[in-house]
C-alpha atoms as a PDB file:
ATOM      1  CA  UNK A   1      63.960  26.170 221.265  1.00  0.00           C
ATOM      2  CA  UNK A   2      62.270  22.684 221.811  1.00  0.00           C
ATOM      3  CA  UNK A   3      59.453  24.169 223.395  1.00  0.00           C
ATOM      4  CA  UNK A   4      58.453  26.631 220.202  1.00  0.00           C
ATOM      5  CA  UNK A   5      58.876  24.289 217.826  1.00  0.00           C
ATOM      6  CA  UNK A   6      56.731  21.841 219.436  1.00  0.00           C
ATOM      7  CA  UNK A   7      54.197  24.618 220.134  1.00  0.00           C
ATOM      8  CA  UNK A   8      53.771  24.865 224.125  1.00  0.00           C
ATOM      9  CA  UNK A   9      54.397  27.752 224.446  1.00  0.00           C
ATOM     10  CA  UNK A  10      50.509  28.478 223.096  1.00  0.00           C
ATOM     11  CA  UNK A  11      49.634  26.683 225.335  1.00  0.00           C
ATOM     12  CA  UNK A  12      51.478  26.871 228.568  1.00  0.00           C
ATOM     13  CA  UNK A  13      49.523  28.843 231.619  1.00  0.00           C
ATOM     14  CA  UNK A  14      51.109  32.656 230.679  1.00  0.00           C
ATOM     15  CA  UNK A  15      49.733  31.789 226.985  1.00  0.00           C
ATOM     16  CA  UNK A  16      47.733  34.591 226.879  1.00  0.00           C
ATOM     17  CA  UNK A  17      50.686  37.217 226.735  1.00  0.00           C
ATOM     18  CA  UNK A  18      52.045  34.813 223.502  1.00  0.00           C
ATOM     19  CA  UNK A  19      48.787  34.723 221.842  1.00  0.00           C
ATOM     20  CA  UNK A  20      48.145  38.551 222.021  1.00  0.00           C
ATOM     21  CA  UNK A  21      51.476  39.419 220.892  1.00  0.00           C
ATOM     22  CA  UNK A  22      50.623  36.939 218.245  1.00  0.00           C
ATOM     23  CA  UNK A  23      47.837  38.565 216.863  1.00  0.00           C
ATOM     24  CA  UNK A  24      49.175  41.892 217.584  1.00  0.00           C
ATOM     25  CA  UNK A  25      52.344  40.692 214.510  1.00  0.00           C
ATOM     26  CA  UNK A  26      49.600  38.941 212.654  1.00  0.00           C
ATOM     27  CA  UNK A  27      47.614  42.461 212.300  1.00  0.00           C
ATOM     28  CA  UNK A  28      50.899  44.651 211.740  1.00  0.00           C
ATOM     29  CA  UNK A  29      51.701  41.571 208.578  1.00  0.00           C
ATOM     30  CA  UNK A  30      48.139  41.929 207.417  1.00  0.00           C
ATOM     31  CA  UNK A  31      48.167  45.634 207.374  1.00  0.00           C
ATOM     32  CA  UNK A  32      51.984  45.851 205.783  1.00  0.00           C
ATOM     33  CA  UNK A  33      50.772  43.143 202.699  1.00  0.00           C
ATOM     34  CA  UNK A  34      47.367  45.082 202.440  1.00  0.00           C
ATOM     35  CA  UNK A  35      49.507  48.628 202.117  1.00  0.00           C
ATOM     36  CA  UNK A  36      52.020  47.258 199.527  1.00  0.00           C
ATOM     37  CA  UNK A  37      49.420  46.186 197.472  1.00  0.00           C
ATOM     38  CA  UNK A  38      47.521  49.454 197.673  1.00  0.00           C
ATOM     39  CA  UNK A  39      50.690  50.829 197.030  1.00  0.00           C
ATOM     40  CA  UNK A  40      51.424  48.471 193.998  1.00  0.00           C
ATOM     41  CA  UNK A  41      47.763  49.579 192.401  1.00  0.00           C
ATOM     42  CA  UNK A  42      48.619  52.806 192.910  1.00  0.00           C
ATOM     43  CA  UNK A  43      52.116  52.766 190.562  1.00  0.00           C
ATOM     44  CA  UNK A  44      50.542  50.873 188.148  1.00  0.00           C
ATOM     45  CA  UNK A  45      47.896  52.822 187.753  1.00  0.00           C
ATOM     46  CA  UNK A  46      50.374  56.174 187.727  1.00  0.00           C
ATOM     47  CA  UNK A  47      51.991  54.088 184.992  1.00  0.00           C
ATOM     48  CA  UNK A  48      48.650  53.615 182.596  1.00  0.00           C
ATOM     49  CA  UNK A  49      48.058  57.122 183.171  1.00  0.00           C
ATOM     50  CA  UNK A  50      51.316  58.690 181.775  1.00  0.00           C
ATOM     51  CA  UNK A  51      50.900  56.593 179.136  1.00  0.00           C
ATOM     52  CA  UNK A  52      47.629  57.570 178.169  1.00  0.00           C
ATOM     53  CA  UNK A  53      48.665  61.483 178.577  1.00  0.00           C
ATOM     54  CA  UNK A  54      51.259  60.678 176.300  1.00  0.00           C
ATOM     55  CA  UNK A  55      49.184  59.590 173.253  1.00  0.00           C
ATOM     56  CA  UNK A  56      46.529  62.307 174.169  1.00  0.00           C
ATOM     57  CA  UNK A  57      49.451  64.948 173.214  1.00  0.00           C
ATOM     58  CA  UNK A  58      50.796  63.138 170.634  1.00  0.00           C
ATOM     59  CA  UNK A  59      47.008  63.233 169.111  1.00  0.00           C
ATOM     60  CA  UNK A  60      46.712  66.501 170.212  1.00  0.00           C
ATOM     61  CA  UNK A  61      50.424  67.652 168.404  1.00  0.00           C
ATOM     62  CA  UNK A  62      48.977  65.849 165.263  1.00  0.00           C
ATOM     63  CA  UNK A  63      45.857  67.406 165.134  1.00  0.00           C
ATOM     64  CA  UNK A  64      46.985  71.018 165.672  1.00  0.00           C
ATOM     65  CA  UNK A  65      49.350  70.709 162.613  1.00  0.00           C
ATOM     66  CA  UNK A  66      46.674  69.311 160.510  1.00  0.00           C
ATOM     67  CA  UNK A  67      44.478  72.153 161.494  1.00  0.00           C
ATOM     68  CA  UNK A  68      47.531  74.912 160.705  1.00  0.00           C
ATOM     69  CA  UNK A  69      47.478  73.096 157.645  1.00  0.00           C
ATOM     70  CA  UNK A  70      43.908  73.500 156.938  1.00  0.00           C
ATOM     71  CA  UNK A  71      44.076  77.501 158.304  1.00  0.00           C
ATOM     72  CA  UNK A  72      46.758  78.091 155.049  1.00  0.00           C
ATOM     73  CA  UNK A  73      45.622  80.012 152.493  1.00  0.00           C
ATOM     74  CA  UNK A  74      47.018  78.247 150.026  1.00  0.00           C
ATOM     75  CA  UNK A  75      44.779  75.343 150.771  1.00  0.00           C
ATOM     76  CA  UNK A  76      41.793  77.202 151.280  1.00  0.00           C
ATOM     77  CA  UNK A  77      42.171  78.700 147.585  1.00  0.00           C
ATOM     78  CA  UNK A  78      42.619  74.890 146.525  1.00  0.00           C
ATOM     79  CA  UNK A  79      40.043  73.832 148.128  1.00  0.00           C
ATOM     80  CA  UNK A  80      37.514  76.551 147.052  1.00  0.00           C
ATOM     81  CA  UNK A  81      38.503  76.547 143.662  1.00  0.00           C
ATOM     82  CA  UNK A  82      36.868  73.259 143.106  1.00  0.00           C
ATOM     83  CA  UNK A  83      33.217  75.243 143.821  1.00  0.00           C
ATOM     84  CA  UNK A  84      34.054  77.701 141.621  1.00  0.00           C
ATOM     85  CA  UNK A  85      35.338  80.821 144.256  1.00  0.00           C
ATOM     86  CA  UNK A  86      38.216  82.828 143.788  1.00  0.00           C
ATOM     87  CA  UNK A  87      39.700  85.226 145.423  1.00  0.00           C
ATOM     88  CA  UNK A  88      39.088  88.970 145.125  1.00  0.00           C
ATOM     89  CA  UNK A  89      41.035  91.020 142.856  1.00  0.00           C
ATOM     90  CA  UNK A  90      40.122  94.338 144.661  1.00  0.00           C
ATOM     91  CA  UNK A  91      41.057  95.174 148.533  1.00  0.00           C
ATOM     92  CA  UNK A  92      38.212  95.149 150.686  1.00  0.00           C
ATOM     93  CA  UNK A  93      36.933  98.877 151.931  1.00  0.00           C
ATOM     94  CA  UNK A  94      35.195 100.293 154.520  1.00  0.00           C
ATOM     95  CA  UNK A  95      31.485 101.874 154.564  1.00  0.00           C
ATOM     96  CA  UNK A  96      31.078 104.654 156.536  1.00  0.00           C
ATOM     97  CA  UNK A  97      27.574 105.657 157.275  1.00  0.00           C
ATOM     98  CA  UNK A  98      26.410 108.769 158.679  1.00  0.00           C
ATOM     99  CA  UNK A  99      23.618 109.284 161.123  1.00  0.00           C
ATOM    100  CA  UNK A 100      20.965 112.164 159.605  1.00  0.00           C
ATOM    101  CA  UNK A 101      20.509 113.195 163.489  1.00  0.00           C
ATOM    102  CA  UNK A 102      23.646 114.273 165.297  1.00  0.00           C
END
């Protein structure tokens, strides 16, 4: 226990084993801190997405019943009235036209 706290075993003549395993734990640390915060990015980003989609349908819920609103004919009478257009009395027909050659 003396020996690794005073660091000679770095240094020692079968070193070389130490220091690859070493760097071979320093690489594994590296790569496990670089995935969690890849990882980390990744939920937060997940997060600012869902929220966005949620507002988008909200908007989208909003602007569908303004336009079923607008679609009534009750407020497209309203609304033409102003300009002076009313509605027609009569029922619409068909025109039938013949050909002269059959």
């Amino acid at each position: 226990m003396y020996n690794i706290l005073k660091g000679t075993f770095l240094v020692s003549d079968g070193a070389f084993k130490n220091w690859r395993l070493i760097f071979f734990f320093l690489a594994l640390a590296i790569l496990m801190i670089a995935s969690s915060h890849t990882t980390d990015r990744k939920v937060h980003n997940i997060a600012r997405l869902n929220e966005q989609v949620k507002e988008l349908r909200s908007s989208y819920v909003e602007t569908r019943a303004l336009l079923m609103e607008f679609k009534m004919e009750s407020v497209i009478k309203k609304r033409l009235a102003s300009k002076g257009i009313k509605s027609s009395v009569n029922p619409p027909f068909k025109i039938i036209i013949k050909s002269k050659s059959n």
